[in-house]
PDB file of N, CA and C in Angstrom:
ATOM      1  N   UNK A   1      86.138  71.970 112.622  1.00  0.00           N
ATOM      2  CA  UNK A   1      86.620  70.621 112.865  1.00  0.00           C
ATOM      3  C   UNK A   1      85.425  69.673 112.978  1.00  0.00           C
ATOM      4  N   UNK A   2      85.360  68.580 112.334  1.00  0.00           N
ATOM      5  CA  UNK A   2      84.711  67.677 112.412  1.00  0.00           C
ATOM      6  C   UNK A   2      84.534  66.941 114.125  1.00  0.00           C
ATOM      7  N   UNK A   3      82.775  66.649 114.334  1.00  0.00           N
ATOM      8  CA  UNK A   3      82.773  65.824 115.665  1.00  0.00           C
ATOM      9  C   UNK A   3      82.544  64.573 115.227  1.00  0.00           C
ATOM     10  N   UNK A   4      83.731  63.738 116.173  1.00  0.00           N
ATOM     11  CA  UNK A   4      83.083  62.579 115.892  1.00  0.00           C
ATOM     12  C   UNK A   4      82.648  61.729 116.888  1.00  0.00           C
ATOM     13  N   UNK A   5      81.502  60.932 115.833  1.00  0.00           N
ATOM     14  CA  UNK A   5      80.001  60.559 116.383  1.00  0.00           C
ATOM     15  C   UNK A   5      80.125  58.977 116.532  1.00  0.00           C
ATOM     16  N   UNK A   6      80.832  58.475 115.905  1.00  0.00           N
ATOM     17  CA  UNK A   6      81.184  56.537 115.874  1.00  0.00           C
ATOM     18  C   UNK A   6      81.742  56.506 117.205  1.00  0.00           C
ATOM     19  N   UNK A   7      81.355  55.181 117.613  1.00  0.00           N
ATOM     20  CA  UNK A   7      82.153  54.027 118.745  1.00  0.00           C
ATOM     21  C   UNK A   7      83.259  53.436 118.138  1.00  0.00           C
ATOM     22  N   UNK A   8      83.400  53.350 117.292  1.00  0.00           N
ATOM     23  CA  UNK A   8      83.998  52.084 116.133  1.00  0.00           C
ATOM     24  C   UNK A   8      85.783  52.335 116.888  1.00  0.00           C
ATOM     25  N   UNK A   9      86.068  51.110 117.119  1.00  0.00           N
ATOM     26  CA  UNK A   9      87.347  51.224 117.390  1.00  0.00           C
ATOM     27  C   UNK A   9      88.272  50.143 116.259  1.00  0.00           C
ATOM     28  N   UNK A  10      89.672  50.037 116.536  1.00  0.00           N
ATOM     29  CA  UNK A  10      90.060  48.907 115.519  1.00  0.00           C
ATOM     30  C   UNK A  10      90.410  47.661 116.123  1.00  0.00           C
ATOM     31  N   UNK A  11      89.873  46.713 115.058  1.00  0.00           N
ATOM     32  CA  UNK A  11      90.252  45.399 115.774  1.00  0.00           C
ATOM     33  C   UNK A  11      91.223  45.490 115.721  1.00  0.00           C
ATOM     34  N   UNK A  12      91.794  44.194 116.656  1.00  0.00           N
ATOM     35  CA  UNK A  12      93.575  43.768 117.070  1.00  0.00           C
ATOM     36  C   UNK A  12      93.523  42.316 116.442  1.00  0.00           C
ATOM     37  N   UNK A  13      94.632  41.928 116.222  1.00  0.00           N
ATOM     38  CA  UNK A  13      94.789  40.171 115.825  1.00  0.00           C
ATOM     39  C   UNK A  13      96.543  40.506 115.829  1.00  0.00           C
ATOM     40  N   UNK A  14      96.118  39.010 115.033  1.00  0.00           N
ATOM     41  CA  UNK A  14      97.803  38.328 114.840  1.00  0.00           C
ATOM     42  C   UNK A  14      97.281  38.422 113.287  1.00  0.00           C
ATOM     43  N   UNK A  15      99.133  38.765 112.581  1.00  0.00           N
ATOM     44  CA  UNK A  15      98.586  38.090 111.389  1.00  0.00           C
ATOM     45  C   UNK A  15     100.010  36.767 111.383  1.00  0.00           C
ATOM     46  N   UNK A  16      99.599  36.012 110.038  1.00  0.00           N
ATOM     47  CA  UNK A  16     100.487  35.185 110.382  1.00  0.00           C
ATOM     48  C   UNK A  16     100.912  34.673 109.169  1.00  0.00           C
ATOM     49  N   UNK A  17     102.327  34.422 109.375  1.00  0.00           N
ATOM     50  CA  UNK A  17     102.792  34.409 107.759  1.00  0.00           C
ATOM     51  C   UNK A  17     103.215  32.428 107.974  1.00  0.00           C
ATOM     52  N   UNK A  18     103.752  32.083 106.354  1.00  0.00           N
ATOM     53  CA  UNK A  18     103.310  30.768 106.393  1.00  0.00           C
ATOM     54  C   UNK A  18     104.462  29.927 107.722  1.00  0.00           C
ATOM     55  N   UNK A  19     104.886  30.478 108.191  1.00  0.00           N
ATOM     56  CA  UNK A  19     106.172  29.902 108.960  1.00  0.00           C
ATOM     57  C   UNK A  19     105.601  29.967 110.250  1.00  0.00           C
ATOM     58  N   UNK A  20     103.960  30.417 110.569  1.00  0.00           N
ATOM     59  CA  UNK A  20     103.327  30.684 111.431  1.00  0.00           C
ATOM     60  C   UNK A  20     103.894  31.585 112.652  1.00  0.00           C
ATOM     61  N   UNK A  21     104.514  32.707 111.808  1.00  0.00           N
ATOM     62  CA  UNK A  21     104.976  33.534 113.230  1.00  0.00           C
ATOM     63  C   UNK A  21     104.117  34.545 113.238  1.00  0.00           C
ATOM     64  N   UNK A  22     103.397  34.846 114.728  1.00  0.00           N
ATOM     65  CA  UNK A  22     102.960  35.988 114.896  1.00  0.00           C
ATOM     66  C   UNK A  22     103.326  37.393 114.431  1.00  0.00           C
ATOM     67  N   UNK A  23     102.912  38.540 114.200  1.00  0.00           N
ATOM     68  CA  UNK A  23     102.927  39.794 114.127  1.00  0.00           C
ATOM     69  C   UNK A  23     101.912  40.470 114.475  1.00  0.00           C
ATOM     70  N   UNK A  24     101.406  41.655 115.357  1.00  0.00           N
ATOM     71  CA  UNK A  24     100.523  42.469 115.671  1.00  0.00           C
ATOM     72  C   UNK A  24      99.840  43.218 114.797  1.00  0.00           C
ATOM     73  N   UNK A  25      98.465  43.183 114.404  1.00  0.00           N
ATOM     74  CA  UNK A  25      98.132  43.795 113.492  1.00  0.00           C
ATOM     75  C   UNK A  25      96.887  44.672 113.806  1.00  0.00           C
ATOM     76  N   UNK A  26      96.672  45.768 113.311  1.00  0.00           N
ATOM     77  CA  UNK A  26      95.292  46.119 113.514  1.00  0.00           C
ATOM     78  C   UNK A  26      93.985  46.651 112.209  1.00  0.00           C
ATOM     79  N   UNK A  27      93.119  46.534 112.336  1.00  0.00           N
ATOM     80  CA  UNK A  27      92.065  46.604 111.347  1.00  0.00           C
ATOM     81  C   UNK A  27      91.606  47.949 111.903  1.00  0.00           C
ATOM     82  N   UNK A  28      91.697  49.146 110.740  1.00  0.00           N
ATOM     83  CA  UNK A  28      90.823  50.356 111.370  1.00  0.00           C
ATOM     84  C   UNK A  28      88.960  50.197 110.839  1.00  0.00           C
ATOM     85  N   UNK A  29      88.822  51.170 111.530  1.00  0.00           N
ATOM     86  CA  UNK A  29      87.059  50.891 110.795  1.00  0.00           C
ATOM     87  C   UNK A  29      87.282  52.179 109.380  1.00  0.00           C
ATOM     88  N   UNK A  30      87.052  52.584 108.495  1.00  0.00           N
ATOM     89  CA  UNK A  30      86.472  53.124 107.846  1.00  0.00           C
ATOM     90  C   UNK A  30      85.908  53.829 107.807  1.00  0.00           C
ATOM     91  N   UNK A  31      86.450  55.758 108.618  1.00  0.00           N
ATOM     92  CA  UNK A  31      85.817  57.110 108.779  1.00  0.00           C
ATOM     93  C   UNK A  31      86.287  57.754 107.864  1.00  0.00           C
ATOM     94  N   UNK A  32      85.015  58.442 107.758  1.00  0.00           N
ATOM     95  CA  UNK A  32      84.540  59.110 106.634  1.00  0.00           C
ATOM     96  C   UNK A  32      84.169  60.810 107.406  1.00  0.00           C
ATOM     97  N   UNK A  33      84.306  61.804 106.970  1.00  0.00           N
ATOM     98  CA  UNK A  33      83.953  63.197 107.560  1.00  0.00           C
ATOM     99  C   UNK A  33      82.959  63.586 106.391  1.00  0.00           C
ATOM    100  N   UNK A  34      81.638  63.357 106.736  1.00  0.00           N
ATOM    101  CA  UNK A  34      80.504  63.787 106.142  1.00  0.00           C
ATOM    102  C   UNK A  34      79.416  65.048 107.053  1.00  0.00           C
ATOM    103  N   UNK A  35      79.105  65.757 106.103  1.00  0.00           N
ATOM    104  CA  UNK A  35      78.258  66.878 106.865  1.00  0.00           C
ATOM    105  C   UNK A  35      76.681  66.491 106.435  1.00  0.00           C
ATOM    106  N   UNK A  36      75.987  66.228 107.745  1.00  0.00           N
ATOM    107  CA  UNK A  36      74.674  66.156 108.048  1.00  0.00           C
ATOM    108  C   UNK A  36      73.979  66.914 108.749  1.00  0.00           C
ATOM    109  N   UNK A  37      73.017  67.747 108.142  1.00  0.00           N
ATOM    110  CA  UNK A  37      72.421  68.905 108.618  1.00  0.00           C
ATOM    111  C   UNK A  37      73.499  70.342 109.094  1.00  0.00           C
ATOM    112  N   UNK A  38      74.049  70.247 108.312  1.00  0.00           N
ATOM    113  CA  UNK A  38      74.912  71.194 108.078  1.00  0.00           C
ATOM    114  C   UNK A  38      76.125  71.574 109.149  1.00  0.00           C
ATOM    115  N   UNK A  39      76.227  70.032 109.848  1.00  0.00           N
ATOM    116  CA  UNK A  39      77.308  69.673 110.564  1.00  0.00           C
ATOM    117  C   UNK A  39      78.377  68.542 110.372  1.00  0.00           C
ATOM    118  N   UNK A  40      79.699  68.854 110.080  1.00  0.00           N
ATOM    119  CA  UNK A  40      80.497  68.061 109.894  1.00  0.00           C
ATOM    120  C   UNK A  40      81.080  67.220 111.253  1.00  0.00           C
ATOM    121  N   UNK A  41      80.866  65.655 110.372  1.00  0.00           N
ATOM    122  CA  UNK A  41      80.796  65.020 111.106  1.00  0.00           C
ATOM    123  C   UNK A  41      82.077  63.973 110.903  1.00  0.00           C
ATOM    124  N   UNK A  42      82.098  63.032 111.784  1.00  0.00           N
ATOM    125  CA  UNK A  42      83.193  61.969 111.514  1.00  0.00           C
ATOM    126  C   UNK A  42      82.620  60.449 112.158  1.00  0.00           C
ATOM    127  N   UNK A  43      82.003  59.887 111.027  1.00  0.00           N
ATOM    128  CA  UNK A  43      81.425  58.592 110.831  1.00  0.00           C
ATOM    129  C   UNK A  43      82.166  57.352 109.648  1.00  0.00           C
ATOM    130  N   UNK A  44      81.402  56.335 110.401  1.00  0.00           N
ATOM    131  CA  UNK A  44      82.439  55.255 109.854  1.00  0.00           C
ATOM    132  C   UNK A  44      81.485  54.991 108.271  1.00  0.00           C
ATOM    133  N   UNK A  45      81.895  54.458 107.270  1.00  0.00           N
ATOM    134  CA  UNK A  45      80.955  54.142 105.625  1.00  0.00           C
ATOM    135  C   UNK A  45      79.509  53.313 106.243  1.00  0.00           C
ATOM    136  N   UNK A  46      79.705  52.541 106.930  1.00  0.00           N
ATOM    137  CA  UNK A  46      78.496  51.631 107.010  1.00  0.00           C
ATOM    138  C   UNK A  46      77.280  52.920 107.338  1.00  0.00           C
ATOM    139  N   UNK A  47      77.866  53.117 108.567  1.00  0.00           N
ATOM    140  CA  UNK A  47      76.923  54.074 109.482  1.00  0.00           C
ATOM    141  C   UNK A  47      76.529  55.562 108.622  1.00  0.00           C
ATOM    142  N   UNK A  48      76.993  55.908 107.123  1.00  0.00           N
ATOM    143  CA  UNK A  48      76.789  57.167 106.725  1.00  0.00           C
ATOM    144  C   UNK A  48      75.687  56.196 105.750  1.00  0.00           C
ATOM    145  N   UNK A  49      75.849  55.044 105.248  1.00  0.00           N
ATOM    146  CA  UNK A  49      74.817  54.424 104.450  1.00  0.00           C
ATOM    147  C   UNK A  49      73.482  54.432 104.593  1.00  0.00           C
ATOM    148  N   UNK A  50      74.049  53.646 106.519  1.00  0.00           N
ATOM    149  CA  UNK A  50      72.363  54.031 106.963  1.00  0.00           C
ATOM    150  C   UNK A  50      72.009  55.301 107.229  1.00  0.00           C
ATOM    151  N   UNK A  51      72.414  56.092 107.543  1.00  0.00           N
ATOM    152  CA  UNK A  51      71.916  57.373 107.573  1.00  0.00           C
ATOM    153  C   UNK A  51      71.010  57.603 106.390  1.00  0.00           C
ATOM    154  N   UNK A  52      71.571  57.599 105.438  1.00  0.00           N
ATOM    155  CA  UNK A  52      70.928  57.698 103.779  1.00  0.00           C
ATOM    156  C   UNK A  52      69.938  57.331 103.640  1.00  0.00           C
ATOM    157  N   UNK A  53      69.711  55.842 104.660  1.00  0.00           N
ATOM    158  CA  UNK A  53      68.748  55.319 103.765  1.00  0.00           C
ATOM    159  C   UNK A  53      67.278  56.077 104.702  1.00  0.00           C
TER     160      UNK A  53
END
């Protein structure tokens, strides 16, 4: 099983349609299960980029 290593949580908002009514929405971050040093991991795309670089 993958550990995971991100903080990354998801944002919250409103979204809002043209009649301006609220709805609850959330934004996830973008995890990815990549193995580094021969451990599988569970990181978000940005954070496996920098790793790379």
């Amino acid at each position: 099983m993958a550990k995971k290593v991100t903080t990354k949580k998801p944002l919250t908002g409103n979204r809002r349609s043209h009649a301006l009514n609220a709805t609850k929405m959330k934004q996830k971050p973008n995890i990815q299960k990549k193995t580094i040093n021969g451990v599988k991991v569970k990181i978000s795309a940005r954070e496996a980029r920098t790793m790379e670089k």
